[in-house]
N, C-alpha and C. Protein backbone atom coordinates (compact mmCIF):
# COMPACT_ATOMS: atom_id res chain seq x y z
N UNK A 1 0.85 -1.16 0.00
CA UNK A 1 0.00 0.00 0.00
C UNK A 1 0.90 1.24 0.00
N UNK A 2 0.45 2.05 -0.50
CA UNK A 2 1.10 3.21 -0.87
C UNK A 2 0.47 4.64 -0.45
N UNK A 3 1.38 5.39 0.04
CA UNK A 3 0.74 6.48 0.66
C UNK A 3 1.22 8.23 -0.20
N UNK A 4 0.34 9.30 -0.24
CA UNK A 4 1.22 10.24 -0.18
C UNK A 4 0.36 11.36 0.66
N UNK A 5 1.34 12.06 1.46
CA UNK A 5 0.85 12.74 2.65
C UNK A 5 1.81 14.08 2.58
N UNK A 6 1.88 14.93 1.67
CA UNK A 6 2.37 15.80 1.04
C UNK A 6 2.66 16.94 2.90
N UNK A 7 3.31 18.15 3.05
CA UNK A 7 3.19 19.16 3.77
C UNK A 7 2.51 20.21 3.11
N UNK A 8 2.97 20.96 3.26
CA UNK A 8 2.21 22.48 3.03
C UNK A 8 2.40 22.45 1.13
N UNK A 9 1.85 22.44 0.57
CA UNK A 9 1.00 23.04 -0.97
C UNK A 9 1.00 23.63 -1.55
N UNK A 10 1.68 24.49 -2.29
CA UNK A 10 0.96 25.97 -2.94
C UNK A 10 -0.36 26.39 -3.78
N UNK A 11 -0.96 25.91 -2.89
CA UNK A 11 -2.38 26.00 -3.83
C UNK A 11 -3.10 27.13 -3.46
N UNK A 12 -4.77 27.49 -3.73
CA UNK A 12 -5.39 28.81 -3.33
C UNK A 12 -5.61 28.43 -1.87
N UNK A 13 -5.61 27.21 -1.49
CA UNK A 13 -6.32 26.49 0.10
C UNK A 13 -5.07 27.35 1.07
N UNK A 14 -4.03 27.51 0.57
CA UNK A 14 -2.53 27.81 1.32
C UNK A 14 -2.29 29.12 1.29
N UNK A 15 -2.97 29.61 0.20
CA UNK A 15 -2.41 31.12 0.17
C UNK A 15 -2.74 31.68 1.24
N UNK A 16 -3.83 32.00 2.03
CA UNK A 16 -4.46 33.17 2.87
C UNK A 16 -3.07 32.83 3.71
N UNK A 17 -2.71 31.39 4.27
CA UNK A 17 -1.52 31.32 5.10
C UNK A 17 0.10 31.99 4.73
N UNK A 18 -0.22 32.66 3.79
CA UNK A 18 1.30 32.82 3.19
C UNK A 18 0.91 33.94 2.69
N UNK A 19 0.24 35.27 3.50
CA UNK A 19 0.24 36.62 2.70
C UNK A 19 1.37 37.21 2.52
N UNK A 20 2.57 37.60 3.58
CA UNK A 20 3.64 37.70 3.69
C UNK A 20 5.03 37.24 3.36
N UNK A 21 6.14 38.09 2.84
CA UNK A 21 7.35 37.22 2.54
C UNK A 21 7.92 36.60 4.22
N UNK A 22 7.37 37.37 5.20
CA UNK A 22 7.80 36.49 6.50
C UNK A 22 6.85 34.92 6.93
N UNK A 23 5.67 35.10 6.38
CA UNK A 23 4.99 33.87 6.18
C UNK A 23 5.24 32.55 5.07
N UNK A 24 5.83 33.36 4.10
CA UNK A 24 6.22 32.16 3.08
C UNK A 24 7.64 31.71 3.61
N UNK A 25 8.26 32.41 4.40
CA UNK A 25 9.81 32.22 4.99
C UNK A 25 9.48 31.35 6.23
N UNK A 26 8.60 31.34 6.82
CA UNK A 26 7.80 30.75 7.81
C UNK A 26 7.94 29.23 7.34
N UNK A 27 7.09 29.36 6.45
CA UNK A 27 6.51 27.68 5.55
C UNK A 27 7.88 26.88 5.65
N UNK A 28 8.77 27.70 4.38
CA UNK A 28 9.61 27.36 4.08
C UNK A 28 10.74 26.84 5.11
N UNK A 29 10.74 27.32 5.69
CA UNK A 29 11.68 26.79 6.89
C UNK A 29 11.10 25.58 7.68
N UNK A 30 9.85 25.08 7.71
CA UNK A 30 9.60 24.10 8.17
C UNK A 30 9.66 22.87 7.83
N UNK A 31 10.04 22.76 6.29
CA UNK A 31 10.07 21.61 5.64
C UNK A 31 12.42 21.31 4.95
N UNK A 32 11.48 19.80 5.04
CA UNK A 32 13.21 19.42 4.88
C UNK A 32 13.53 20.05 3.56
N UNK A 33 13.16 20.23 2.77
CA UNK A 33 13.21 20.32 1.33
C UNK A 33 14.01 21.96 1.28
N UNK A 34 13.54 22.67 2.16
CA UNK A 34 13.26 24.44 2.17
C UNK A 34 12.62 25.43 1.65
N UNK A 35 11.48 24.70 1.18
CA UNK A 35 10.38 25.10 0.54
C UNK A 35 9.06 24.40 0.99
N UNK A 36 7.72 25.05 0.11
CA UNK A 36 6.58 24.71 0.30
C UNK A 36 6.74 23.80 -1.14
N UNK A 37 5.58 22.62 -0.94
CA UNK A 37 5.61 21.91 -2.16
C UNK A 37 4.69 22.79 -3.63
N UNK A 38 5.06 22.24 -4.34
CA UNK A 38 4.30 22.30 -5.71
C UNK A 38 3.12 21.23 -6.33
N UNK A 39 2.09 21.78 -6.14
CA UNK A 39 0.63 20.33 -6.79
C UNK A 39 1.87 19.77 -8.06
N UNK A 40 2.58 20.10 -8.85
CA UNK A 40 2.69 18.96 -9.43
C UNK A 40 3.75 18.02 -9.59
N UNK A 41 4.48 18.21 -8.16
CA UNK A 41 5.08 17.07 -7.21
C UNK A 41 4.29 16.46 -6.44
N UNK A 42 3.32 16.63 -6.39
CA UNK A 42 2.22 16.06 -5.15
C UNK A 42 1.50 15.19 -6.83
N UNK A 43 1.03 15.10 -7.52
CA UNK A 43 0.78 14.98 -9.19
C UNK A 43 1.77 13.87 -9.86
N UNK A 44 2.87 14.30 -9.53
CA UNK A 44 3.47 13.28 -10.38
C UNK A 44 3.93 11.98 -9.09
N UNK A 45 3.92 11.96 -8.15
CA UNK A 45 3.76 11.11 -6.96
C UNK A 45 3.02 10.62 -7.40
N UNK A 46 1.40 10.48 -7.83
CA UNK A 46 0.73 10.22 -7.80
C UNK A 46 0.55 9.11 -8.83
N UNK A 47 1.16 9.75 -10.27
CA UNK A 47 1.42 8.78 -11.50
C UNK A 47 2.36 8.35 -11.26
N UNK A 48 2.96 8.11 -10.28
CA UNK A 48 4.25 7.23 -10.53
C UNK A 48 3.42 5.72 -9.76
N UNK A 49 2.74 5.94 -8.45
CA UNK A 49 2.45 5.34 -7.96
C UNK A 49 1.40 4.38 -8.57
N UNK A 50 0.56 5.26 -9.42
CA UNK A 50 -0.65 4.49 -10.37
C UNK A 50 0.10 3.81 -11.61
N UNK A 51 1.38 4.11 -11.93
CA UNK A 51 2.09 3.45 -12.75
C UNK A 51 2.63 1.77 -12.67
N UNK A 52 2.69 0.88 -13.70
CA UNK A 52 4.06 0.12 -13.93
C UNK A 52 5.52 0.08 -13.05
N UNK A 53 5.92 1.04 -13.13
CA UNK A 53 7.28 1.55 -12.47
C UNK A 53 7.36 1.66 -11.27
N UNK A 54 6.26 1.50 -10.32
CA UNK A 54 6.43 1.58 -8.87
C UNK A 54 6.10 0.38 -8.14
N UNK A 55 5.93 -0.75 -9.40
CA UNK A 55 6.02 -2.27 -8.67
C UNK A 55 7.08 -2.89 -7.95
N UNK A 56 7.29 -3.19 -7.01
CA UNK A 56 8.35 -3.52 -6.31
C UNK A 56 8.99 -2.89 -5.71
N UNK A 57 9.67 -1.38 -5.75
CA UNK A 57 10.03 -0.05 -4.65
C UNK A 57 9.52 -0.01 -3.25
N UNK A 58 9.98 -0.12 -2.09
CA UNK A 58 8.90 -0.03 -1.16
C UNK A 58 9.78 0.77 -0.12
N UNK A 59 9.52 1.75 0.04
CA UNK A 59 9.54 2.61 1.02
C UNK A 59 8.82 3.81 1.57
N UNK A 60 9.50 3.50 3.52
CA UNK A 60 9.30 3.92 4.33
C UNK A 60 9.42 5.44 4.74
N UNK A 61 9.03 6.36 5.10
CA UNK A 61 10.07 7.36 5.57
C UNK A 61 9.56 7.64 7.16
């Protein structure tokens, strides 16, 4: 079974949280990456997982 459980988004749901460059510096600092994600990393997670290519891979984090 396969999961994806993305952090913070940049979508319209996220914006009101991120009016500010001290709020998007906020976000950003909370994630390992150093950024907020992008829908179409959260998107292509998604086809990889509904794909061929993710038979047998199995990880944890």
């Amino acid at each position: 079974m396969n999961c994806i459980c993305p952090g913070v988004v940049d979508t319209n749901m996220t914006k009101p949280f991120m009016k500010t460059e001290k709020d998007v510096e906020f976000m950003n600092n909370k994630h390992p990456i150093g950024r907020i994600g992008r829908p179409i990393e959260v998107a292509n997670a998604a086809l990889y997982f509904a794909s061929d290519e993710s038979y047998g891979p199995q990880v944890q984090f």
